[in-house]
Protein backbone atom coordinates (compact mmCIF):
# COMPACT_ATOMS: atom_id res chain seq x y z
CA UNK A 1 -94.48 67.28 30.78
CA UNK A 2 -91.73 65.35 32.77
CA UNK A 3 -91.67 63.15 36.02
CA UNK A 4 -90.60 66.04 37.62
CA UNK A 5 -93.85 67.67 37.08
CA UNK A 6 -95.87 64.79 37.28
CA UNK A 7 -94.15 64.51 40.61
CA UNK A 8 -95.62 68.04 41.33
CA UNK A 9 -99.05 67.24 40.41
CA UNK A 10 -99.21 63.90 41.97
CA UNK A 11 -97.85 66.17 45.29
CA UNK A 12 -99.98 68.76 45.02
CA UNK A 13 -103.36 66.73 45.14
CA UNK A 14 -102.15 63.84 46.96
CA UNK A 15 -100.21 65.59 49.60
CA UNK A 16 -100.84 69.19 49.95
CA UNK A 17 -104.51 69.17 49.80
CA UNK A 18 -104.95 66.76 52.23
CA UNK A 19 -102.58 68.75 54.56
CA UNK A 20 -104.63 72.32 54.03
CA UNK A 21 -108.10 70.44 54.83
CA UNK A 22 -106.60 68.97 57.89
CA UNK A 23 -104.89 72.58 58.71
CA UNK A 24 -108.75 74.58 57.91
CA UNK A 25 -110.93 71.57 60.31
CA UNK A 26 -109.78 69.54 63.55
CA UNK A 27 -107.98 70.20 66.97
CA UNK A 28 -104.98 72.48 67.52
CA UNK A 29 -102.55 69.78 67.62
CA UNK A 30 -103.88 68.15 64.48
CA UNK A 31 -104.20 71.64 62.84
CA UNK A 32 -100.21 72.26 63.77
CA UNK A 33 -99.14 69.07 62.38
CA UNK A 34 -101.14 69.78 58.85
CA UNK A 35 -99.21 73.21 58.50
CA UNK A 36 -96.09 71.62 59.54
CA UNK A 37 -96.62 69.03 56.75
CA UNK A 38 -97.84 71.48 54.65
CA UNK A 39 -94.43 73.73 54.51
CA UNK A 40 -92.27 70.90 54.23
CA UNK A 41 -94.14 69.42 51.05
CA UNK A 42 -94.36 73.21 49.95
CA UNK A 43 -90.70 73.15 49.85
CA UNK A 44 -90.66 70.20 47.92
CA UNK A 45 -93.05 71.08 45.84
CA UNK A 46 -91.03 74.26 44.96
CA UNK A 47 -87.14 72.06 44.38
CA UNK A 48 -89.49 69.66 42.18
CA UNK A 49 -90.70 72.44 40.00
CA UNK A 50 -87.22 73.81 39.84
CA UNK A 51 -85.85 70.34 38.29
CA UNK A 52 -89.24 69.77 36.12
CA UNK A 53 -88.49 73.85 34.74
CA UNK A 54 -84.84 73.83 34.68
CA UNK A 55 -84.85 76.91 36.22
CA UNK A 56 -81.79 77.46 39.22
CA UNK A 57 -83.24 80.92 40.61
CA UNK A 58 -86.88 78.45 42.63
CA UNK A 59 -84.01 77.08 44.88
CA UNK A 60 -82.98 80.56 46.26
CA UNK A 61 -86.35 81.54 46.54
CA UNK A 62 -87.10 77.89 48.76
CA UNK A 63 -83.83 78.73 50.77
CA UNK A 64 -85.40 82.12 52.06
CA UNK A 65 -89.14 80.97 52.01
CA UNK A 66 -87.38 78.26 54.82
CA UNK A 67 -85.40 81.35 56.39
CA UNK A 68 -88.29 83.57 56.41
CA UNK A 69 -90.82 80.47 57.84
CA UNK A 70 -88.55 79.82 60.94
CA UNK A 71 -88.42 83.24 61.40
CA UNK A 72 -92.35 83.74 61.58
CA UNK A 73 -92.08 80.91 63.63
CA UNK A 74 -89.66 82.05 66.42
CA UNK A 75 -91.70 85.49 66.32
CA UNK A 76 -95.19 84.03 66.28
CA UNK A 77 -94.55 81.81 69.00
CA UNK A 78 -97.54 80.87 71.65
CA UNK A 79 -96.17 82.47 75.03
CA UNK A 80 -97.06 81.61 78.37
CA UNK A 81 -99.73 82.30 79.92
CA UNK A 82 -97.56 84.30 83.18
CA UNK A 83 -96.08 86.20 80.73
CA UNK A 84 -93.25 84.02 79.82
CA UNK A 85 -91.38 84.54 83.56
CA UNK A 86 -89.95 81.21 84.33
CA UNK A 87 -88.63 79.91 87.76
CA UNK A 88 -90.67 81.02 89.73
């Protein structure tokens, strides 16, 4: 075991599990901030265990987990409640 993955592990308790209880309990607001915590250290959690693996292919696969999230994001999107017609 490396820093790398020591890095992970520290991460993974310290930092993601503290993000997915806040995510599951609390407001909406708190909730969104959790999950947008949550995917950022998830990314970094996934470029750490590249490094601590020396594997090169976990860096693709965090480029299109990002692509893929701000996709779902732009499609999952809240809309108005007028049915998104502005100016009027």
């Amino acid at each position: 075991m490396n820093a790398w993955l020591i890095a992970v592990a520290v991460l993974l308790v310290g930092g993601l599990a503290p993000c997915l209880v806040v995510t599951s309990f609390g407001s909406v607001p708190r909730r969104l901030v959790g999950l947008t915590v949550a995917n950022t250290l998830t990314v970094v959690i996934l470029l750490l265990l590249a490094e601590g693996l020396h594997r090169t292919s976990y860096p693709v696969g965090c480029a299109l987990v990002v692509v893929l999230g701000r996709f779902l994001d732009q499609t999952l999107r809240v809309r108005p409640a007028d049915g998104g017609a502005e100016g009027r």
